[in-house]
Protein backbone atom coordinates (compact mmCIF):
# COMPACT_ATOMS: atom_id res chain seq x y z
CA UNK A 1 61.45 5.94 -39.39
CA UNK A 2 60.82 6.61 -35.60
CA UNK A 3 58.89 3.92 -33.71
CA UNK A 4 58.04 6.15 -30.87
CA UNK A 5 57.38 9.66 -32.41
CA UNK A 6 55.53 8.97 -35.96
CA UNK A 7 52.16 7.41 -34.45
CA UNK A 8 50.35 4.25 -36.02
CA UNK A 9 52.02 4.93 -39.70
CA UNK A 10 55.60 3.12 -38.36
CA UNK A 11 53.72 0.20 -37.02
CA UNK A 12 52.56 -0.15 -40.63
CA UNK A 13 55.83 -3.25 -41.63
CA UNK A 14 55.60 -6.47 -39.94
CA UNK A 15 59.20 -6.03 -39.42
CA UNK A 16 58.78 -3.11 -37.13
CA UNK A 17 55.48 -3.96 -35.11
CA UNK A 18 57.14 -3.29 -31.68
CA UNK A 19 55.86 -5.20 -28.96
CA UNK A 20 54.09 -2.72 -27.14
CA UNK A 21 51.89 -2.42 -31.04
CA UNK A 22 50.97 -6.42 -30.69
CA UNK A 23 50.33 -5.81 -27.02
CA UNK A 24 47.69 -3.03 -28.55
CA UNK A 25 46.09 -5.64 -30.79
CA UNK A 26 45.82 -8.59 -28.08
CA UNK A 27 44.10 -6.00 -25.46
CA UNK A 28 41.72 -5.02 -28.38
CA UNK A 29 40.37 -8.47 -29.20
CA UNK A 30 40.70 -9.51 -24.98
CA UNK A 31 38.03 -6.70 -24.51
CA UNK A 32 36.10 -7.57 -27.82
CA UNK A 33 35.52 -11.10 -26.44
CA UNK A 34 34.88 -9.94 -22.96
CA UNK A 35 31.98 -7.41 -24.09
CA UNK A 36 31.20 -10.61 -26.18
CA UNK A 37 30.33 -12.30 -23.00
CA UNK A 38 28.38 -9.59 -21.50
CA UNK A 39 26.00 -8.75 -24.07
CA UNK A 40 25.15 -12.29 -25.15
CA UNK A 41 23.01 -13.46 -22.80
CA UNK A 42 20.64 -9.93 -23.29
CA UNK A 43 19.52 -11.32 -26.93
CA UNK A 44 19.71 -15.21 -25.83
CA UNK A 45 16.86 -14.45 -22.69
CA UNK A 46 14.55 -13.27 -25.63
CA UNK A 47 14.20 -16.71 -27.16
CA UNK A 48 14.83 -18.51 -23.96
CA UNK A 49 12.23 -17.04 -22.44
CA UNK A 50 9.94 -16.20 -25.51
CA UNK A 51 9.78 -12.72 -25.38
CA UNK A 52 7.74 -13.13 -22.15
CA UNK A 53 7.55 -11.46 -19.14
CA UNK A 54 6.47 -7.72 -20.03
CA UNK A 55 4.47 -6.29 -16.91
CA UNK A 56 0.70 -6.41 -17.60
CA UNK A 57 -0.83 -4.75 -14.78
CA UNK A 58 -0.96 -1.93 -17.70
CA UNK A 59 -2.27 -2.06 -20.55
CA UNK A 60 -1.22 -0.14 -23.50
CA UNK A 61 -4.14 2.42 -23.45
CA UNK A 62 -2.84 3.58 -20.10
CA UNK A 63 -0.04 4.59 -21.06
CA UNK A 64 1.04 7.80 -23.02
CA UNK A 65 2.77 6.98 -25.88
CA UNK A 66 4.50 9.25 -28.91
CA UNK A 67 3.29 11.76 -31.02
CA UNK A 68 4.98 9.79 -33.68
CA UNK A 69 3.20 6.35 -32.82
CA UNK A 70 0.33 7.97 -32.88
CA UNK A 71 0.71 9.63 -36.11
CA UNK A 72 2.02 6.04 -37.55
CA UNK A 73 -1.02 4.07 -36.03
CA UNK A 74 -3.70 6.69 -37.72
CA UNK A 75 -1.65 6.38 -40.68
CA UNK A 76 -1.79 2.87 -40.75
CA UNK A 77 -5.41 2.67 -39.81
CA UNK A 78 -5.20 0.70 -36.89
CA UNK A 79 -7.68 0.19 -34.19
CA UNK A 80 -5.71 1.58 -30.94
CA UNK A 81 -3.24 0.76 -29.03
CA UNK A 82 -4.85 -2.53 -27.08
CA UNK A 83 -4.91 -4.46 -29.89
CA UNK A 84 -1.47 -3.78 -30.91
CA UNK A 85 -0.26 -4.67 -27.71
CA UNK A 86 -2.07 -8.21 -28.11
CA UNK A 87 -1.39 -8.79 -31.27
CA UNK A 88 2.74 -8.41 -30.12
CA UNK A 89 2.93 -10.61 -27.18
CA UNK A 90 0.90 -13.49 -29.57
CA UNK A 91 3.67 -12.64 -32.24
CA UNK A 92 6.58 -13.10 -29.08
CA UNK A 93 5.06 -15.69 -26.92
CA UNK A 94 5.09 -19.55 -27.39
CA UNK A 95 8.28 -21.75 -27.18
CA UNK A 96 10.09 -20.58 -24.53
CA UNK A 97 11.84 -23.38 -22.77
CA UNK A 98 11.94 -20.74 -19.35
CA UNK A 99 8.72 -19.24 -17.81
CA UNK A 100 10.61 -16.30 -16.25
CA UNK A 101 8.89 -13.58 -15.29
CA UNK A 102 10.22 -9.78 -15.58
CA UNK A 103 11.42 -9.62 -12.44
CA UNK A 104 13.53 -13.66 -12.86
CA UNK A 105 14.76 -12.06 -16.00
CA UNK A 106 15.81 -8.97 -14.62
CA UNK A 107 18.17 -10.98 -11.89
CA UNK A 108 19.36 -13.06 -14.53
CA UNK A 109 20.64 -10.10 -16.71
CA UNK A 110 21.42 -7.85 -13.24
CA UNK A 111 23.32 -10.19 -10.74
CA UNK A 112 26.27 -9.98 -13.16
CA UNK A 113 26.65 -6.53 -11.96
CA UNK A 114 26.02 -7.69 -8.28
CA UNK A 115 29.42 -8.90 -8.09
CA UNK A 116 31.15 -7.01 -10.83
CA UNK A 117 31.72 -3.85 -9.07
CA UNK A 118 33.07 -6.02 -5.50
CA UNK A 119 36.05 -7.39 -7.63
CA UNK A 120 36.93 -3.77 -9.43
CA UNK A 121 39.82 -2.48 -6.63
CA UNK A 122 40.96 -6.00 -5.79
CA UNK A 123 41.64 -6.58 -9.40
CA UNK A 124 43.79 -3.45 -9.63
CA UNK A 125 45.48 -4.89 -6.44
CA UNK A 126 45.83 -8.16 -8.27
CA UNK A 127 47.25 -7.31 -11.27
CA UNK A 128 49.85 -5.10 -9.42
CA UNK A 129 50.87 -7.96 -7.11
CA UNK A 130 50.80 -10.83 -9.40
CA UNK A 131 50.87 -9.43 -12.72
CA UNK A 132 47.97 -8.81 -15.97
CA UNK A 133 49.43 -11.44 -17.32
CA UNK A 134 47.29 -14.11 -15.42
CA UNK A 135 44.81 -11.80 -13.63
CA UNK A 136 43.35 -10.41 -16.92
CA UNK A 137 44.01 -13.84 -19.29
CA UNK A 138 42.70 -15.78 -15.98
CA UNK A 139 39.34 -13.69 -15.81
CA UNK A 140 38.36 -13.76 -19.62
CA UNK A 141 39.39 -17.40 -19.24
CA UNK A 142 36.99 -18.02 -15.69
CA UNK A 143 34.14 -15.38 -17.86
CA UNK A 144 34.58 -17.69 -21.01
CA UNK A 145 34.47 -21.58 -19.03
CA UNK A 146 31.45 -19.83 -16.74
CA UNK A 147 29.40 -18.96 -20.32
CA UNK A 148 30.09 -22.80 -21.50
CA UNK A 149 28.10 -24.12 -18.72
CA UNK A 150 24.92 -21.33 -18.97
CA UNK A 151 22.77 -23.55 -21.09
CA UNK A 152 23.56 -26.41 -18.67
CA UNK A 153 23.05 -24.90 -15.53
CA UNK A 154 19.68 -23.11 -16.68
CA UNK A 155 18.04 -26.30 -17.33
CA UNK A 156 19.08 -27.35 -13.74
CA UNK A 157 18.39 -24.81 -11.36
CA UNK A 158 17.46 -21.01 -11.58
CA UNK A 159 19.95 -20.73 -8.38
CA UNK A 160 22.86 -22.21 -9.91
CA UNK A 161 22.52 -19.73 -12.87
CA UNK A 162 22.42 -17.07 -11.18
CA UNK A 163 25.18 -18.33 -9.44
CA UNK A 164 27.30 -18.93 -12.78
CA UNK A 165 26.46 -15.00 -13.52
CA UNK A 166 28.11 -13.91 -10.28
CA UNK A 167 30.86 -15.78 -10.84
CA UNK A 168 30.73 -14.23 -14.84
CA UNK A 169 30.16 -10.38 -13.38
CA UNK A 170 33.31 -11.29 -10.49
CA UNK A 171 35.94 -12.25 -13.62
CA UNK A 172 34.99 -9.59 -15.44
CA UNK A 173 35.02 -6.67 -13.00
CA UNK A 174 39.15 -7.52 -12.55
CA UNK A 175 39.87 -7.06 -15.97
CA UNK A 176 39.81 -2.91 -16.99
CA UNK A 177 41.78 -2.39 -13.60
CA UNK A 178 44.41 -5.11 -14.39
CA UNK A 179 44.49 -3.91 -18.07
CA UNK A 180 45.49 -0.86 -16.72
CA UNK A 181 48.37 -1.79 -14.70
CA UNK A 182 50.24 -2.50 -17.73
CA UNK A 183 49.29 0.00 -19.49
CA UNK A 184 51.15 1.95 -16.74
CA UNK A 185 54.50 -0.36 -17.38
CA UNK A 186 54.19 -0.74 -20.72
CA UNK A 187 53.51 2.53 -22.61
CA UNK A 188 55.23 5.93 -22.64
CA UNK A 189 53.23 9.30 -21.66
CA UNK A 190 52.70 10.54 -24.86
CA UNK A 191 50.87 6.66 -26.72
CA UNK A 192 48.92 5.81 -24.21
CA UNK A 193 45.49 7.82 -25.51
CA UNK A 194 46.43 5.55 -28.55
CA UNK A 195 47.05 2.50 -26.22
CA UNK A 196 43.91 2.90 -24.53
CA UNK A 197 41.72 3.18 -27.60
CA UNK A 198 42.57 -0.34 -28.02
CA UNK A 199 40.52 -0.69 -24.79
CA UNK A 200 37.18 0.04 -27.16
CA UNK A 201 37.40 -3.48 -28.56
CA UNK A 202 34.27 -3.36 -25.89
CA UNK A 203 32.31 -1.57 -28.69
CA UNK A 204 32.81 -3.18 -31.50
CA UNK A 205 32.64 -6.73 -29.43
CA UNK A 206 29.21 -5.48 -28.45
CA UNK A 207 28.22 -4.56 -32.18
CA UNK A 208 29.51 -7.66 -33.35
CA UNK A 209 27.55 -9.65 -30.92
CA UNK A 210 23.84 -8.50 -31.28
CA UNK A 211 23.73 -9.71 -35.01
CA UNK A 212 26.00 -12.83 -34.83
CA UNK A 213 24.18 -14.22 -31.98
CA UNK A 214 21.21 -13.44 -33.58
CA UNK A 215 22.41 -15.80 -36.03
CA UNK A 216 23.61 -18.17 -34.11
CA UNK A 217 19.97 -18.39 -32.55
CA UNK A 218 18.10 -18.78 -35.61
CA UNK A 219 20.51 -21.55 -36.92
CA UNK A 220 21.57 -23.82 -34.50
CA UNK A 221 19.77 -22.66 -30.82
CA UNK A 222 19.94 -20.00 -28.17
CA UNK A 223 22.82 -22.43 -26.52
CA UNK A 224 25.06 -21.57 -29.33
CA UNK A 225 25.24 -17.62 -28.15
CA UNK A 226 26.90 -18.56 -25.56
CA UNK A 227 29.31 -21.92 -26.91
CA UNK A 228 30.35 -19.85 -29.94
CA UNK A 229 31.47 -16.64 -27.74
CA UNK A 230 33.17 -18.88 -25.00
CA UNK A 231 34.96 -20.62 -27.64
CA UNK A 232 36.75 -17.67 -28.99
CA UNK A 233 37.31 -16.55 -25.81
CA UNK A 234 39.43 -19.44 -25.05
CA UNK A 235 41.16 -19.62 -27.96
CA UNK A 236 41.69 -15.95 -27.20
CA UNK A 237 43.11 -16.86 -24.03
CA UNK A 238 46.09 -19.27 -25.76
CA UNK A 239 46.91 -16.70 -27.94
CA UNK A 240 47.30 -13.80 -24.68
CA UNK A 241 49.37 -16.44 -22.51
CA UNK A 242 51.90 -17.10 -25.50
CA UNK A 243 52.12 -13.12 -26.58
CA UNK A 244 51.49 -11.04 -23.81
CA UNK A 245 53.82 -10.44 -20.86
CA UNK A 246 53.95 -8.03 -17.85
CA UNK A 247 56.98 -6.03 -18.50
CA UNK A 248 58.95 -5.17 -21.45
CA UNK A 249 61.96 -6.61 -19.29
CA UNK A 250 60.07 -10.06 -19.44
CA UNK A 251 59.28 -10.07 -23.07
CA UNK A 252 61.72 -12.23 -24.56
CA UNK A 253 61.64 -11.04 -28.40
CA UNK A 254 61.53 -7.39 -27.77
CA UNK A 255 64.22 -5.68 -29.83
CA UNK A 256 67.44 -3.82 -27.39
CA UNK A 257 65.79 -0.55 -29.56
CA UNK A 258 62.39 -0.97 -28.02
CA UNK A 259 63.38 -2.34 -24.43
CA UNK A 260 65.80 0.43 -24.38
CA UNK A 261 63.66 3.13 -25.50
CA UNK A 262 60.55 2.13 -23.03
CA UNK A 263 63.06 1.44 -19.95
CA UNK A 264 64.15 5.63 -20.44
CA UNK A 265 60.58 6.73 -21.26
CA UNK A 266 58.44 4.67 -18.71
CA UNK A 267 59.23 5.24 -15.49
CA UNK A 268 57.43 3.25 -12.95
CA UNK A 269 58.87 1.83 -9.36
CA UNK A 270 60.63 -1.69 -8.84
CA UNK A 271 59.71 -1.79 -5.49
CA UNK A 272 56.66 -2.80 -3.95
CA UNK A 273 54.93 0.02 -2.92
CA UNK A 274 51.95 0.56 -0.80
CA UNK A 275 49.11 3.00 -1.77
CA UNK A 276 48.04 5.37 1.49
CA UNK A 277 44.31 5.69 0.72
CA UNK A 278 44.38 8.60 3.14
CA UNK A 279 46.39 10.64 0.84
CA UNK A 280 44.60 9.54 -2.39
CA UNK A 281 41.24 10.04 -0.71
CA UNK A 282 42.56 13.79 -0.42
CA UNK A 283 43.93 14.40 -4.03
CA UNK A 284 41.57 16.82 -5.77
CA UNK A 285 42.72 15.31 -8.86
CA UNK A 286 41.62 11.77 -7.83
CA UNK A 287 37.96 13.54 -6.81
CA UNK A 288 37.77 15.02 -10.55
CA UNK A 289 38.48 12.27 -12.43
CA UNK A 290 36.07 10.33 -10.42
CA UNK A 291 33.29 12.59 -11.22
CA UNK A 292 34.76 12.87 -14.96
CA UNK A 293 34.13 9.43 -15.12
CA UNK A 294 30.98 9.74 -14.24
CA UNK A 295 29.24 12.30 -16.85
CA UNK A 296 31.41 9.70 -19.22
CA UNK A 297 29.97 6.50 -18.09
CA UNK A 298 26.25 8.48 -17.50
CA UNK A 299 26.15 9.84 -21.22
CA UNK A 300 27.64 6.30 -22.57
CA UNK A 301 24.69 4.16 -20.72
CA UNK A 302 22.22 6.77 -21.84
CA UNK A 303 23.07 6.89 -25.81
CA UNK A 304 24.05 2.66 -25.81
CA UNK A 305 20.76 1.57 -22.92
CA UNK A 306 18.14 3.68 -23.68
CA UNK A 307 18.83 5.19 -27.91
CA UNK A 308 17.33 1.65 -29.05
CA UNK A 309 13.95 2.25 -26.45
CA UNK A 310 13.98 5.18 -27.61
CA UNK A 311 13.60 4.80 -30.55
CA UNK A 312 11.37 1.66 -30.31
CA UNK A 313 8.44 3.59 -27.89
CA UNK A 314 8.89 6.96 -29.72
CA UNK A 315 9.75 6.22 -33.55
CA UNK A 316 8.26 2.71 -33.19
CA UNK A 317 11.12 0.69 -34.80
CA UNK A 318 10.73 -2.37 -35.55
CA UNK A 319 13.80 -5.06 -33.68
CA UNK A 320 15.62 -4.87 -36.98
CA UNK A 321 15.86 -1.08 -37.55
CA UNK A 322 17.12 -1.38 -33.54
CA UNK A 323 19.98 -3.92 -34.56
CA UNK A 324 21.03 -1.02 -36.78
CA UNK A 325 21.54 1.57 -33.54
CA UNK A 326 22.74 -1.38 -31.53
CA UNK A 327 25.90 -1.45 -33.71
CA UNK A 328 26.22 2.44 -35.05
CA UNK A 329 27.16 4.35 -31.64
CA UNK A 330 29.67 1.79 -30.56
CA UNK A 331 31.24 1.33 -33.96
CA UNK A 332 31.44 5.03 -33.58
CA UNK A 333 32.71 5.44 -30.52
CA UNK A 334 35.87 2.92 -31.21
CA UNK A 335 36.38 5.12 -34.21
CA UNK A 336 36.19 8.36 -32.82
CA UNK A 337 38.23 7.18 -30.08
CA UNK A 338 40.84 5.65 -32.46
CA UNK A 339 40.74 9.71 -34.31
CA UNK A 340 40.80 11.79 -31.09
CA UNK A 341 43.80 9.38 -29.71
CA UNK A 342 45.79 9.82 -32.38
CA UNK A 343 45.64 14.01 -32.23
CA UNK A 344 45.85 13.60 -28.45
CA UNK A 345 49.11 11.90 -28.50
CA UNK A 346 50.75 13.69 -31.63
CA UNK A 347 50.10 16.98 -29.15
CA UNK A 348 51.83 15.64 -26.10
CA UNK A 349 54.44 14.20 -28.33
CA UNK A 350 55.05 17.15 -29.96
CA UNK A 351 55.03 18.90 -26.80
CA UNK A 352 51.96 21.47 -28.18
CA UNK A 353 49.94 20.76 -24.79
CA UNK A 354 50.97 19.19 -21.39
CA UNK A 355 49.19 15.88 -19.99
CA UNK A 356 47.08 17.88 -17.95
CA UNK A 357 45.93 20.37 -21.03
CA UNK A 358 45.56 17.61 -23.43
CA UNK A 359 43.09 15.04 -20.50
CA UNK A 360 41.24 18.23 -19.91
CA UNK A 361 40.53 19.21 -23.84
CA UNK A 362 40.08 15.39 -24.19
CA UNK A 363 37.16 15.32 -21.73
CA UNK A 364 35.69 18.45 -22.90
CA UNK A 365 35.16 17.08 -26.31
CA UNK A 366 34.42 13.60 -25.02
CA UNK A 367 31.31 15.23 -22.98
CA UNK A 368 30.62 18.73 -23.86
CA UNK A 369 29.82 17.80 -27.27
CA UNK A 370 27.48 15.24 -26.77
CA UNK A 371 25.62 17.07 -24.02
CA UNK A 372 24.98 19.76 -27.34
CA UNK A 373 23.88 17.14 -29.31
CA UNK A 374 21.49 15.78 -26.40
CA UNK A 375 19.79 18.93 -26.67
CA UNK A 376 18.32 18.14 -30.33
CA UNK A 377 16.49 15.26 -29.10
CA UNK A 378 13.21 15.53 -29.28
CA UNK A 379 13.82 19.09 -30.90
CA UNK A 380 13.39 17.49 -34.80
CA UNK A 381 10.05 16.34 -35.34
CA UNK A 382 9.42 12.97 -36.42
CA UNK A 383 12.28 12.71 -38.24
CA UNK A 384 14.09 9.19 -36.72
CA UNK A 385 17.15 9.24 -39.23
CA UNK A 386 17.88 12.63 -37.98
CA UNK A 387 18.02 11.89 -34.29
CA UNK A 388 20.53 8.44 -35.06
CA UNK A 389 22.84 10.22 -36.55
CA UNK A 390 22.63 12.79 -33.77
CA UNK A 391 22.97 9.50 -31.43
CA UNK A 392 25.60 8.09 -33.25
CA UNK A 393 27.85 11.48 -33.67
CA UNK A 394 27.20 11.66 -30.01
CA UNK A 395 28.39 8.74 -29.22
CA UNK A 396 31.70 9.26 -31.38
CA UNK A 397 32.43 12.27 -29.57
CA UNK A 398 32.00 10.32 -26.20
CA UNK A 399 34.85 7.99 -27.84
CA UNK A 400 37.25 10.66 -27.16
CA UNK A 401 36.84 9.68 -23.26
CA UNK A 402 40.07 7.40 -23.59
CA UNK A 403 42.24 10.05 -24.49
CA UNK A 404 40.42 12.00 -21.19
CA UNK A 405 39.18 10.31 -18.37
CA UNK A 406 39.73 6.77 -18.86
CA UNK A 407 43.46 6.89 -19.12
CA UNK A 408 43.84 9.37 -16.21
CA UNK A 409 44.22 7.64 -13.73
CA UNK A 410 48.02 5.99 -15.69
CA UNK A 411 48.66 9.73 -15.11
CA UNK A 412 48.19 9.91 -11.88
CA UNK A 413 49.39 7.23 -10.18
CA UNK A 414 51.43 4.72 -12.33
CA UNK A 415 52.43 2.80 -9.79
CA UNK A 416 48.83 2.23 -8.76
CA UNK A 417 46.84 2.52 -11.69
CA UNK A 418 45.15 -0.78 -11.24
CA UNK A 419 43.97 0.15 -7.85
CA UNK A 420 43.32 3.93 -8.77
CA UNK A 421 41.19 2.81 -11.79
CA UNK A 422 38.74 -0.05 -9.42
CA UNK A 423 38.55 2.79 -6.70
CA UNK A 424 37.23 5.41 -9.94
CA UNK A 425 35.00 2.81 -11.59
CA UNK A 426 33.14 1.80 -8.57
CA UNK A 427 31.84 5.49 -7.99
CA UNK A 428 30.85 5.61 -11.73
CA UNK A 429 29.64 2.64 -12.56
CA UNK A 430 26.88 3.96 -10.60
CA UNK A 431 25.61 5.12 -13.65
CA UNK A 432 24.53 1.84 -14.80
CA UNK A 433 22.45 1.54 -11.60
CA UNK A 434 21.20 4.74 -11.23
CA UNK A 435 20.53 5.74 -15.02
CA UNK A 436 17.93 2.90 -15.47
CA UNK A 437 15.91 3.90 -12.33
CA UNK A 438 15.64 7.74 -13.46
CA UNK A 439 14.93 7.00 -16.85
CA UNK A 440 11.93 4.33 -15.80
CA UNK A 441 10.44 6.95 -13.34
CA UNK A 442 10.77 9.45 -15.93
CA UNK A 443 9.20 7.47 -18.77
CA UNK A 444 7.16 4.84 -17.01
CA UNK A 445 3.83 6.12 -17.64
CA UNK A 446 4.47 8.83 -20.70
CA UNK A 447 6.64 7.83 -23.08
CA UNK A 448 6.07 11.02 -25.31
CA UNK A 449 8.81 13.07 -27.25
CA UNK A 450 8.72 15.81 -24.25
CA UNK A 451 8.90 13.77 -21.36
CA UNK A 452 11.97 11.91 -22.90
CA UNK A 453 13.46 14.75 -23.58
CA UNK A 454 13.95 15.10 -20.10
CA UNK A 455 16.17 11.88 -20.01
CA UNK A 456 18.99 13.56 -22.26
CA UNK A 457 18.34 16.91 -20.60
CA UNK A 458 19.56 15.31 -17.47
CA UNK A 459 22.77 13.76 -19.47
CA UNK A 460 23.32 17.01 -20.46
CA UNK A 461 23.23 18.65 -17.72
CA UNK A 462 25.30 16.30 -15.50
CA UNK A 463 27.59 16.19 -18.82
CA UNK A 464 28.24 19.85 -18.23
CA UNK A 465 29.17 19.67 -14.64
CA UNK A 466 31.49 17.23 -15.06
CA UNK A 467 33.65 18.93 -17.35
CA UNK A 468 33.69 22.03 -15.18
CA UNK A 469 34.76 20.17 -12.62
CA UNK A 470 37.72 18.02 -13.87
CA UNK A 471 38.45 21.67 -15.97
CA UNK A 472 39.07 22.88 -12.56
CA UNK A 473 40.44 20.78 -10.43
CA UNK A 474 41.93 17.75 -13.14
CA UNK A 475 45.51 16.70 -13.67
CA UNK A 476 47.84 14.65 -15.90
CA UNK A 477 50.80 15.04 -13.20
CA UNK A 478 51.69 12.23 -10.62
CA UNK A 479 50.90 12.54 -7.86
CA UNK A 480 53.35 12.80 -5.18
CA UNK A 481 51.28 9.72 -3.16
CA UNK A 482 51.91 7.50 -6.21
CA UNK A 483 55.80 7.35 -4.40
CA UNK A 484 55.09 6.87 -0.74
CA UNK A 485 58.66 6.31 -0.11
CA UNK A 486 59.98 9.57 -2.11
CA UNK A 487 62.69 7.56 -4.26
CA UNK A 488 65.21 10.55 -4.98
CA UNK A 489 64.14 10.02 -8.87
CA UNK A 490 60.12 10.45 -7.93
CA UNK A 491 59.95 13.82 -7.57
CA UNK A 492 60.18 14.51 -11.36
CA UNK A 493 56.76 15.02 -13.46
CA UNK A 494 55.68 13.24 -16.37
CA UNK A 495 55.24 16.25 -18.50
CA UNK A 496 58.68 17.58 -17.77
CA UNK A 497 60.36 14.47 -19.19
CA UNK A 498 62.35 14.46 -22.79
CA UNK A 499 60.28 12.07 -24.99
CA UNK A 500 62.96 10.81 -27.25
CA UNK A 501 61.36 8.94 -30.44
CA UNK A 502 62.93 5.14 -30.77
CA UNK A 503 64.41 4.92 -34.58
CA UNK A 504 63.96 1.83 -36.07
C-alpha cells in the first residue's frame, strides 16, 4: 500500500505510521495545549474577579436591546430591563479575591497580544536558524512554566502579572511561524493541506478548555485552570523533545523508504540563505495571501469572539447554552478542515488541479461560503437553533483555510516559510484588534437583530474581497526570491515535479 499517494487510510497500521504521520499527531496536541494556555485565563478572570467590572455609567434601560429579549422578558412577565440588570450583577458579584475593574481586566486578558505579534517574524527567523525543534518545544515550554506562576504572581503584584502575560503572548507568537518551517522540510507538496490541519489542534484545545476549566474551577479553585493546563503542557513538552526532530535526515528511526522518498519529493536548500525583503515586499503573491489571511482571520474572530455575545444580548442565552457555541464552531472547523484537506491533497496528488488552482478553490470555499451564510443572520426570526447551526456550518467552511491560505506561504517560499508566515500574520492578526473595536462601536448602544446584522455584513463583505483578490493575483509556485542565490536546481516549480507515492 503506498505511504505517500493513498492519504490517511495507509497510516492506519502501527507498523507503517511514517514519521512525518507521528510528526502530524505531536503538532496537533503542541497546538491543543498552546490554545489551552490562551483561553484559560478568559474563564479563570470570571471567578477571580467575580464577574465584576461591567461598565455602569449605563444602565440597562439605555440601551437598545433585541427584539427577542424583549419578546422573552414580556413572556416571562418581568418588570424591565433595570431590574434584570440588578438582579445579575447580585447573582455574579461577591467573592472575588481581585477588585479589577473593566479596564484592569481588559489589560490582563489584552497584553498577551501586546507582545505576541513583536515575536511573530523573529520566530520564523528562529526556527530557520536554530531549528522547531527547540524554538517551538522551548515556547510551549516558557508559555506552560509562565501559566504555573499566574496564581502566584496575581496575589503579588498586578505589574508582575501583567508582566508574566507578556512573557506568555512573546512564547506563543514564535510558535505557528516555527511550526511552519518544518512543515516546509518535512512534508511533500501534495500532504501538506493534510499536515496543516493538524495545526487546528487550536480548536479543539480551545473547546476542550472552556468546560474542563470550568470544572476545574468549581472543584478545586480558579488556580487549578491554569496548574492543570501547564502541567500537560510540560509533559507535552517531554514527549516533543524525545519524538520530534528538524529534518527527516536527523530522525534516527525513519525507515530508508520514507527518508528516501521525502529527500526526492521535498526540496528545500542546505545552505543558509538570506531572504531580500525588497523582493518579497514586491511579490504580488506575498500581497494576496496577506490580505487572504485577513478575510480568514476577520471571519474566524467574528464567528469564535462575538457568536457567543451574540447570542447572549440577542437570544439571551444563558452561560451554559454559550458553553455549547464555545465548543461547536471550533470542533467544526478542525473537522471541516480535516475533510477539505484530505480532497485538497488527493487533487494535487492526483495531479487534477495545480498548487495554485487547488489554494485558490481552497480559499474560496474557506471564505466565500461563510460570507453566504453571514448573510442569514439576523434574516430568521427568533429562531436561535437556526442561526448556530448557520454559525457552526460557517465556521466549518472557514476550516478549509489550511488547505488555502494558511499553508501558502510553504508554497511560496520554503526556504523561508517561517519568516514569510510572521511577516503574513502580523498584517492579519489585525483582525483581532480591529474586529473588537468595530463591533463595540457598532453594537455599543443598540444591540438589536438589525444593527448586528451589520457586524456579519461587514465579514461578508471583506470576506468577498479577499477572495477576489488572492483569485487574482494568488499563487502556489515558489517564488524565484525564495533562492536568492539561483542554485542551478531552483529554477524548477513545485507543481511541475513527479510526485512518486512511497510503497510500503
Amino acid at each position: 500500500m503506498a505511504i505517500g499517494g493513498k492519504g490517511w487510510f495507509s497510516w492506519a497500521k502501527p507498523s507503517r505510521i511514517p514519521a512525518r504521520g507521528v510528526l502530524g499527531v505531536i503538532s496537533f496536541f503542541g497546538f491543543f495545549v498552546n490554545y489551552m494556555l490562551r483561553v484559560n485565563i478568559n474563564i479563570a478572570i470570571v471567578s477571580m474577579t467575580g464577574g465584576t467590572g461591567a461598565n455602569t455609567t449605563s444602565t440597562a434601560s439605555d440601551i437598545i436591546t433585541s427584539e427577542c429579549i424583549s419578546e422573552n422578558w414580556k413572556s416571562m412577565n418581568m418588570l424591565d430591563n433595570e431590574t434584570l440588570l440588578k438582579e445579575q450583577n447580585s447573582a455574579e458579584s461577591g467573592g472575588a479575591e481581585f477588585p479589577w475593574n473593566s479596564g484592569q481586566q481588559g489589560i490582563v486578558l489584552g497584553s498577551f497580544y501586546w507582545s505576541y505579534i513583536i515575536s511573530l517574524v523573529p520566530g520564523g527567523m528562529l526556527a530557520e536558524r536554530f531549528g522547531t525543534k527547540l524554538v517551538y518545544g522551548g515556547a510551549n515550554l516558557m508559555l506552560g512554566l509562565a501559566a504555573l506562576a499566574i496564581p502566584t504572581a496575581a496575589r503579588l503584584d498586578f505589574n508582575l502579572l501583567i508582566a508574566i502575560r507578556l512573557l506568555q503572548g512573546l512564547a506563543a507568537g514564535m510558535t505557528w511561524p516555527a511550526m511552519h518551517s518544518m512543515t516546509s522540510r518535512w512534508i511533500p507538496p501534495h500532504e501538506r493541506s493534510k499536515f496543516v490541519s493538524s495545526y487546528m489542534g487550536n480548536a479543539v484545545g480551545t473547546a476542550v478548555t472552556y468546560p474542563l476549566c470550568g470544572i476545574l474551577i468549581d472543584t478545586y479553585g480558579w488556580e487549578s485552570a491554569f496548574y492543570v493546563p501547564a502541567l500537560i503542557c510540560v509533559a507535552w513538552c517531554v514527549w516533543w523533545w524525545l519524538c520530534a526532530f528538524d529534518s527527516p535526515k536527523q530522525h534516527p528511526r525513519i525507515s530508508q523508504e520514507e527518508l528516501e522518498y521525502l529527500q526526492k519529493n521535498v526540496v528545500t536548500s542546505k545552505e543558509k540563505l538570506k531572504l531580500s525583503i525588497k523582493e518579497v515586499l514586491k511579490s504580488p503573491p506575498f500581497w494576496a495571501l496577506m490580505v487572504a489571511n485577513t478575510g480568514s482571520i476577520w471571519a474566524f474572530m467574528t464567528i469564535i469572539t462575538y457568536g457567543p455575545t451574540y447570542l447572549k444580548v440577542v437570544h439571551g442565552f444563558n452561560i451554559k447554552e454559550n458553553g455549547l457555541l464555545s465548543g461547536l464552531p471550533n470542533l467544526s472547523r478542525f473537522m471541516g478542515s480535516l475533510f477539505f484537506s484530505w480532497i485538497i491533497d488527493s487533487m494535487i496528488a492526483a495531479k487534477k488541479c495545480t498548487i495554485t488552482c487547488a489554494r485558490k478553490v481552497a480559499t474560496a470555499i474557506a471564505e466565500i461560503m461563510p460570507a453566504a451564510l453571514f448573510l442569514l443572520m439576523g434574516n430568521m426570526g427568533c429562531n436561535a437553533p437556526a442561526e448556530v447551526a448557520v454559525l457552526t456550518v460557517a465556521s466549518l467552511f472557514g476550516g478549509c483555510a489550511s488547505s488555502g491560505p494558511i499553508v501558502n506561504s510553504v508554497d511560496l517560499a520554503p526556504n523561508f516559510a517561517g519568516t514569510l508566515m510572521g511577516m503574513i500574520s502580523i498584517a492579519s492578526m489585525s483582525g483581532g484588534f480591529l474586529v473588537p473595536l468595530i463591533v463595540g462601536s457598532i453594537i455599543e448602544e443598540n444591540q438589536s437583530m438589525a444593527q448586528w446584522q451589520y457586524v456579519f455584513i461587514i465579514a461578508s463583505v471583506l470576506n468577498v474581497l479577499c477572495t477576489v483578490v488572492f483569485s487574482i493575483w494568488g499563487s502556489g509556485q515558489v517564488q524565484s526570491w525564495n533562492e536568492p542565490k539561483n542554485e542551478s536546481s531552483d529554477k524548477k516549480e513545485e507543481e511541475d515535479a513527479t510526485i512518486e507515492p512511497l510503497h510500503a
